[in-house]
Protein backbone atom coordinates (compact mmCIF):
# COMPACT_ATOMS: atom_id res chain seq x y z
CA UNK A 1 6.11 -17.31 -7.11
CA UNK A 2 5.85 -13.97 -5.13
CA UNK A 3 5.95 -10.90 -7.29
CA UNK A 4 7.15 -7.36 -5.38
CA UNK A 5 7.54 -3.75 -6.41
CA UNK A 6 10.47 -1.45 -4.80
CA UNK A 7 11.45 2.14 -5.82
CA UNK A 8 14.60 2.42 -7.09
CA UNK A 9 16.57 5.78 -6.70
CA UNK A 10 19.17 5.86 -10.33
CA UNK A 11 21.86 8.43 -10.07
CA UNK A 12 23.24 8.98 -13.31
CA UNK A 13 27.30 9.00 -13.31
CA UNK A 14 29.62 10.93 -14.90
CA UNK A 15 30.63 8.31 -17.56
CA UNK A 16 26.72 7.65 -18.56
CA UNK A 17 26.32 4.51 -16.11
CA UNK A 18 23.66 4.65 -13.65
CA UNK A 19 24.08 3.87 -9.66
CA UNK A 20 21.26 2.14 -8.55
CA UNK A 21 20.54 1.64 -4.64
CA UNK A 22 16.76 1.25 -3.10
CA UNK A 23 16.12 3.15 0.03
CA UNK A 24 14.33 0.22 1.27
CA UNK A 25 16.63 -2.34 1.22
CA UNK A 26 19.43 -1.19 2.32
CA UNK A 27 23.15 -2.51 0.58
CA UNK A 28 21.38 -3.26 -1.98
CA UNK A 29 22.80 -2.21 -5.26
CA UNK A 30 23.66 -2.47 -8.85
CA UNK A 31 24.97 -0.54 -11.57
CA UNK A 32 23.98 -0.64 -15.11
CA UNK A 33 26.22 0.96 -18.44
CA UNK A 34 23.16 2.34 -19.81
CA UNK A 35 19.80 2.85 -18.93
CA UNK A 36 18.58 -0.12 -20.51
CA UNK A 37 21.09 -2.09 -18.53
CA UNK A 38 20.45 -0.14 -15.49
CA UNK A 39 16.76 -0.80 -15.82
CA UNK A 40 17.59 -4.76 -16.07
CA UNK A 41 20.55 -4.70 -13.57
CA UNK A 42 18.27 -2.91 -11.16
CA UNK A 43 15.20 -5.92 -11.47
CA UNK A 44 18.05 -8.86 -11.14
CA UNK A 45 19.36 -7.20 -8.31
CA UNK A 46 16.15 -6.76 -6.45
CA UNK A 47 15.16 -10.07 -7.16
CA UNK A 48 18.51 -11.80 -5.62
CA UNK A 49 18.05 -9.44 -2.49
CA UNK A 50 14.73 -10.47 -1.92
CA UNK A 51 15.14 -14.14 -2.58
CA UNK A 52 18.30 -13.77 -0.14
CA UNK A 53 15.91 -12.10 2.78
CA UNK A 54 12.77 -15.08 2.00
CA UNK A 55 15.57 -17.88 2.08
CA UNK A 56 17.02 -16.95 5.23
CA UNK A 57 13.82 -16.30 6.64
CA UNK A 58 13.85 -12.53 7.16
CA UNK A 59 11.00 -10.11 6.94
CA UNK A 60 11.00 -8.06 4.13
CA UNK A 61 10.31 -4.50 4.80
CA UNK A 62 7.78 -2.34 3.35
CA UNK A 63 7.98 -0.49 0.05
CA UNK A 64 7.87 3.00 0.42
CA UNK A 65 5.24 4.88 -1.89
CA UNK A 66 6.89 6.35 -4.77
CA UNK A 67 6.31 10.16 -4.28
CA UNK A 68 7.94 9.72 -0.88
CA UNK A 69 11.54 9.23 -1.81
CA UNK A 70 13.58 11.83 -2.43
CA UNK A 71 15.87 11.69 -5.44
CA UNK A 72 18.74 14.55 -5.82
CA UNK A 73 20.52 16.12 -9.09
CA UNK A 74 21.20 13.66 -11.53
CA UNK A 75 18.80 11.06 -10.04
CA UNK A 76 15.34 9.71 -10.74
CA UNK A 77 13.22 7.07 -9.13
CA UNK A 78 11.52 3.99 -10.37
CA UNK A 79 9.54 1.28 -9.89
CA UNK A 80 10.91 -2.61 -10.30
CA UNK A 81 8.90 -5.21 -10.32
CA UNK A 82 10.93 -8.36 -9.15
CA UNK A 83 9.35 -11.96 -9.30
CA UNK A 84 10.98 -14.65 -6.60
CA UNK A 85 10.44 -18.28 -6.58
CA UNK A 86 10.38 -19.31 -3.18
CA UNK A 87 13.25 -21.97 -2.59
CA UNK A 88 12.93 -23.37 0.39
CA UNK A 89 12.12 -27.51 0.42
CA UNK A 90 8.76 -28.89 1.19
CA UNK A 91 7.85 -32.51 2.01
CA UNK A 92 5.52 -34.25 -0.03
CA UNK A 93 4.62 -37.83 -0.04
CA UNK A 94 5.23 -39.81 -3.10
CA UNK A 95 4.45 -43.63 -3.87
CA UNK A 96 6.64 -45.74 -5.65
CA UNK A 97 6.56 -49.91 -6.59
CA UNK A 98 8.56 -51.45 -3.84
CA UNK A 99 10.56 -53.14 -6.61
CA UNK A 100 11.72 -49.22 -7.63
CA UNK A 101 12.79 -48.06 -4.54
CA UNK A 102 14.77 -51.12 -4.14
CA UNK A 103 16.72 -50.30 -7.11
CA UNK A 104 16.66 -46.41 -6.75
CA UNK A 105 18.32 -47.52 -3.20
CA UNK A 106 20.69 -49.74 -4.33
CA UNK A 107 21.68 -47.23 -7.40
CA UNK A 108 22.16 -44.69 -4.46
CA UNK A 109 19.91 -42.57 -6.55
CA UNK A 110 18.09 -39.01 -4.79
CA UNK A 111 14.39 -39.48 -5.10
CA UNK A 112 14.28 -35.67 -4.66
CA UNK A 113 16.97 -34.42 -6.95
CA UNK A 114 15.65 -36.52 -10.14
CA UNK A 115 11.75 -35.51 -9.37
CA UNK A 116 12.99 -32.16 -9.69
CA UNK A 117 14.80 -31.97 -12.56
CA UNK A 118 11.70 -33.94 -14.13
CA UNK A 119 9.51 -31.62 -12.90
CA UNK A 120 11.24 -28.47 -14.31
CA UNK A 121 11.78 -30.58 -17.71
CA UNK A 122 8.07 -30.83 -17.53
CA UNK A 123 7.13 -27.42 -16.32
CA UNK A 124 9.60 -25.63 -18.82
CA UNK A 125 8.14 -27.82 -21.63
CA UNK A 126 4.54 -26.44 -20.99
């Protein structure tokens, strides 16, 4: 897990909801229907945006001090803090009886898929 901090520039709309874009990353947005929604809305989207850029392999941009973005009437700026699990699939070599992976073959059974779902059983448990 990769943890990363973005400003966040809120414009507060006319109805009470909050607009939230971040100069860095651009088309990324959210809105939120208060500002403890807003607040929430604005870490989930950052987080999806990110993981989107890291899974298709692009560079994530810098993340512009705080005191250098601008924010108009009716607008603030924050910090998020998003934290993205990297996705993408490594190998890893596993041993098995022969016996088992006779059976896990014939059963037509993923290897992969079930020690995954074990593993987050396992590290969810902890």
């Amino acid at each position: 897990m990769a943890e990363y901090v973005y400003p966040a520039l809120f414009h507060l709309n006319d109805d009470g909801s909050y607009t939230i874009t971040y100069p860095d990353l651009p088309g990324c947005v959210s809105e939120g229907k208060s500002l403890e929604n807003a607040l929430y809305m604005a870490q989930d989207a950052l987080r999806v945006w990110l993981g989107y850029l890291l899974d298709e392999k692009e560079a994530l941009p810098a993340s512009t001090a705080i005191q250098q973005v601008q924010a108009g009437p009716g607008e603030f700026v924050n910090l998020i803090r998003a934290v993205v699990q990297e996705n993408r699939a490594v190998r890893r070599t596993v041993s098995i009886p022969k016996w088992m992976d006779d059976q896990v073959t014939a059963a037509g059974i993923s290897l992969s898929k079930v020690l995954q779902e074990a593993l987050k059983a396992r590290l969810s448990a902890e």
